[in-house]
N, C-alpha and C. Protein backbone atom coordinates (compact mmCIF):
# COMPACT_ATOMS: atom_id res chain seq x y z
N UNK A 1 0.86 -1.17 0.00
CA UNK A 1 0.00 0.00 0.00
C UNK A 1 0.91 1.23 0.00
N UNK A 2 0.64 2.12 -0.69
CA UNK A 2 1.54 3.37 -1.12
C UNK A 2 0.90 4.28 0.40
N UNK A 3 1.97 5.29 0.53
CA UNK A 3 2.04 6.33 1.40
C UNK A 3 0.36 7.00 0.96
N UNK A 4 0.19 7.29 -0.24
CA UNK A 4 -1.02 8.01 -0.27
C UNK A 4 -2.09 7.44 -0.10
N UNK A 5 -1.99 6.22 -0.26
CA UNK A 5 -3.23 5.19 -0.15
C UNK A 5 -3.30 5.15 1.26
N UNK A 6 -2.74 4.95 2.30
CA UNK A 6 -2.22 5.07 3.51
C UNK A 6 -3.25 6.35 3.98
N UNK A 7 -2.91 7.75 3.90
CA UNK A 7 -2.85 8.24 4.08
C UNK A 7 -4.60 8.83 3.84
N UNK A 8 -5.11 8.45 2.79
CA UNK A 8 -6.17 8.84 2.11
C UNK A 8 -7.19 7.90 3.37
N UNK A 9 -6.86 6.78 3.65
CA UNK A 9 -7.42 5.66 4.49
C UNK A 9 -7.70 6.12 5.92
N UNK A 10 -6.52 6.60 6.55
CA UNK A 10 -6.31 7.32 7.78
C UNK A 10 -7.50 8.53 7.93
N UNK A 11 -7.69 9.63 6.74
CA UNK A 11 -8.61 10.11 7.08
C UNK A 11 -9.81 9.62 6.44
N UNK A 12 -10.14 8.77 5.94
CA UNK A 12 -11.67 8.56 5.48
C UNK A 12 -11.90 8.06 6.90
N UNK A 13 -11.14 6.80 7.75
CA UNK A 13 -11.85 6.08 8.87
C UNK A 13 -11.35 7.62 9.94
N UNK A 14 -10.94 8.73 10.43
CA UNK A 14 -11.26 9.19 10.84
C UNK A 14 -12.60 10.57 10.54
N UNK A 15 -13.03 10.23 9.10
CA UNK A 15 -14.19 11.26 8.50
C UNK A 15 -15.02 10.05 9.33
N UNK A 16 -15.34 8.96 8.96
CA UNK A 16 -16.24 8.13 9.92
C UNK A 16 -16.26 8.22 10.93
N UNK A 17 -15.70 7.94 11.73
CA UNK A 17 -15.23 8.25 13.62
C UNK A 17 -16.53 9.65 13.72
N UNK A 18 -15.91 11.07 12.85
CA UNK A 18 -16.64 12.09 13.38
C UNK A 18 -18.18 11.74 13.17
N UNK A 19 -18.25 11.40 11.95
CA UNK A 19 -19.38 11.42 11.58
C UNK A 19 -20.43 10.48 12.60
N UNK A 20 -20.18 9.44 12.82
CA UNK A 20 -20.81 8.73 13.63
C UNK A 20 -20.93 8.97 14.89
N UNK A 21 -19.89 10.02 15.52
CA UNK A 21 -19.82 10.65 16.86
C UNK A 21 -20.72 12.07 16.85
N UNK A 22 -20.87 12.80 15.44
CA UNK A 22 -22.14 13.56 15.45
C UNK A 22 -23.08 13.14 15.79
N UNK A 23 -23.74 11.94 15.00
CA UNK A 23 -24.82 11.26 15.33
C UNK A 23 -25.37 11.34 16.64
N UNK A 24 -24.35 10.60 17.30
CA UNK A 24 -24.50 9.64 18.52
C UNK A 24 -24.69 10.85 19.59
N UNK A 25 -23.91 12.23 18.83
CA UNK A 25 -24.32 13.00 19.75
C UNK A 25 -25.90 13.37 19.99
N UNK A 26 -26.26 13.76 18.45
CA UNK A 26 -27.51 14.57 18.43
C UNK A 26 -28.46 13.29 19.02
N UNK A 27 -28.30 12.40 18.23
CA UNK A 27 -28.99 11.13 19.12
C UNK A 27 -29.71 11.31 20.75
N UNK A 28 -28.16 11.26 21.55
CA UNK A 28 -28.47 11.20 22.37
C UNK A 28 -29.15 12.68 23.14
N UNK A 29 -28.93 13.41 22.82
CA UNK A 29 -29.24 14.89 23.12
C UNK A 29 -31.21 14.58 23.01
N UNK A 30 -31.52 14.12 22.05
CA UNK A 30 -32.75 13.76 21.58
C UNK A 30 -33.74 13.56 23.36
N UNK A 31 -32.98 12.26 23.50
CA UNK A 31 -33.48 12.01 24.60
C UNK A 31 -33.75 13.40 25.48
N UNK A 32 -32.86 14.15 26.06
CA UNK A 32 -32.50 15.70 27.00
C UNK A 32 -33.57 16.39 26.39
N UNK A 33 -34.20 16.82 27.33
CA UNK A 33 -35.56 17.90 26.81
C UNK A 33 -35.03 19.33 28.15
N UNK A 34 -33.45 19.60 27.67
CA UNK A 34 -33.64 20.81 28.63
C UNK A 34 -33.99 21.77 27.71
N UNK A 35 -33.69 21.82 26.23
CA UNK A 35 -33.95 22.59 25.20
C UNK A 35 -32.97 23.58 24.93
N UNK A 36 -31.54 23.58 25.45
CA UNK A 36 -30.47 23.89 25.07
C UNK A 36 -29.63 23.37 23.65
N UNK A 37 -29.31 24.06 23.33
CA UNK A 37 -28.86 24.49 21.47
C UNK A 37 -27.64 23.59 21.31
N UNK A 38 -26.63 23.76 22.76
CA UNK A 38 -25.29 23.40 22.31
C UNK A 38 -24.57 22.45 21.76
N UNK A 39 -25.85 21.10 22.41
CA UNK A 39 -25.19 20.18 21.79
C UNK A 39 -25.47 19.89 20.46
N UNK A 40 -26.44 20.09 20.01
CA UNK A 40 -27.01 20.66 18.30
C UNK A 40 -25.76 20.89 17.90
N UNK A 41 -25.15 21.74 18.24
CA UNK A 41 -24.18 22.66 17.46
C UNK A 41 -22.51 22.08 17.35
N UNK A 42 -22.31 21.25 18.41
CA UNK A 42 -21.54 20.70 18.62
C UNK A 42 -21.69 19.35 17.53
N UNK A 43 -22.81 18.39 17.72
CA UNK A 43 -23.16 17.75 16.57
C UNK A 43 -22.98 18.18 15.01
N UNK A 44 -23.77 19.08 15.07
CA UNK A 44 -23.15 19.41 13.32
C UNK A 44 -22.42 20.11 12.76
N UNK A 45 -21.16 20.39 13.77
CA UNK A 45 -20.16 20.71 13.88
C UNK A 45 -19.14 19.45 13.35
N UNK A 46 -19.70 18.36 14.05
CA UNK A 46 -18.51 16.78 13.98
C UNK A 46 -19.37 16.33 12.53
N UNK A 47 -20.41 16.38 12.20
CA UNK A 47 -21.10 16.10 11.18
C UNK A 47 -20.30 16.81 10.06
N UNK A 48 -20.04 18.09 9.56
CA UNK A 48 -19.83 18.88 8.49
C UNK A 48 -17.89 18.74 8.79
N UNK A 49 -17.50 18.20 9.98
CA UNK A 49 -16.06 18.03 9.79
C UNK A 49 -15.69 16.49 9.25
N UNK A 50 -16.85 15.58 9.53
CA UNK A 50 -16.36 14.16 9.20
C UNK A 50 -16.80 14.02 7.57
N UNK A 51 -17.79 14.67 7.45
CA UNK A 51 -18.31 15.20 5.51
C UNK A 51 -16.88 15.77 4.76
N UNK A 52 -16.10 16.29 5.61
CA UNK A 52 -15.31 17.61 4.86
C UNK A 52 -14.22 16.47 4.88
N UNK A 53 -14.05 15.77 5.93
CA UNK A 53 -12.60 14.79 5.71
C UNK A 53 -12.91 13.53 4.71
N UNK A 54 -14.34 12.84 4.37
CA UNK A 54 -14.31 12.38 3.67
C UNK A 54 -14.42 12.59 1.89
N UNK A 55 -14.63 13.67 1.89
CA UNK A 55 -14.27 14.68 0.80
C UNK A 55 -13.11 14.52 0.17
N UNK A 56 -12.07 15.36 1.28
CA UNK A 56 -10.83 15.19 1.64
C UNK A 56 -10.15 13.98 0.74
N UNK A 57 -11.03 13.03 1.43
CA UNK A 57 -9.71 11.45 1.47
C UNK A 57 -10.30 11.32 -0.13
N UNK A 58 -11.72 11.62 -0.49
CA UNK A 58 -11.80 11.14 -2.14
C UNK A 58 -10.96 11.63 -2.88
N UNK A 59 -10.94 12.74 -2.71
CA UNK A 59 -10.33 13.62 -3.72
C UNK A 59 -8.64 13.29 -3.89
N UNK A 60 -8.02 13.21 -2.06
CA UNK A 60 -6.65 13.03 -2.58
C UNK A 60 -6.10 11.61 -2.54
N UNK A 61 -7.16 10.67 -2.49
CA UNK A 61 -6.81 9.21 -2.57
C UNK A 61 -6.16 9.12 -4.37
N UNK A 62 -5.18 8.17 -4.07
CA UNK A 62 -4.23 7.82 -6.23
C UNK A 62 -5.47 7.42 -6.16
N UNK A 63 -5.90 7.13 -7.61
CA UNK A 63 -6.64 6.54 -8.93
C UNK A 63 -5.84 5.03 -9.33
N UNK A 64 -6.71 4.59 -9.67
CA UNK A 64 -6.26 2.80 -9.58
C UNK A 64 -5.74 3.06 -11.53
């Protein structure tokens, strides 16, 4: 496996990590009826950073 392939890999499974840790946030927030914003924000915050790294890894992953 080449350095870039490597490398492209490293961040797609950390674009997953966020992405699924958005979730799990807003998820759980769901349950919380204090009606505070933050964790909203914090969620699609890890949401639009784990989108942006898997972006990322398409774009600069080599071509077969």
């Amino acid at each position: 496996m080449s350095p870039a392939a490597r490398h492209a890999s490293t961040i797609r499974i950390i674009g997953n990590i966020t992405l699924v840790a958005g979730l799990l946030v807003s998820v759980i927030t769901l349950s919380d009826d204090l009606g505070s914003a933050e964790p909203y924000i914090l969620a699609g915050f890890l949401v639009v950073t784990g989108i942006g790294l898997r972006i990322e890894a398409a774009v600069s992953s080599p071509r077969a």
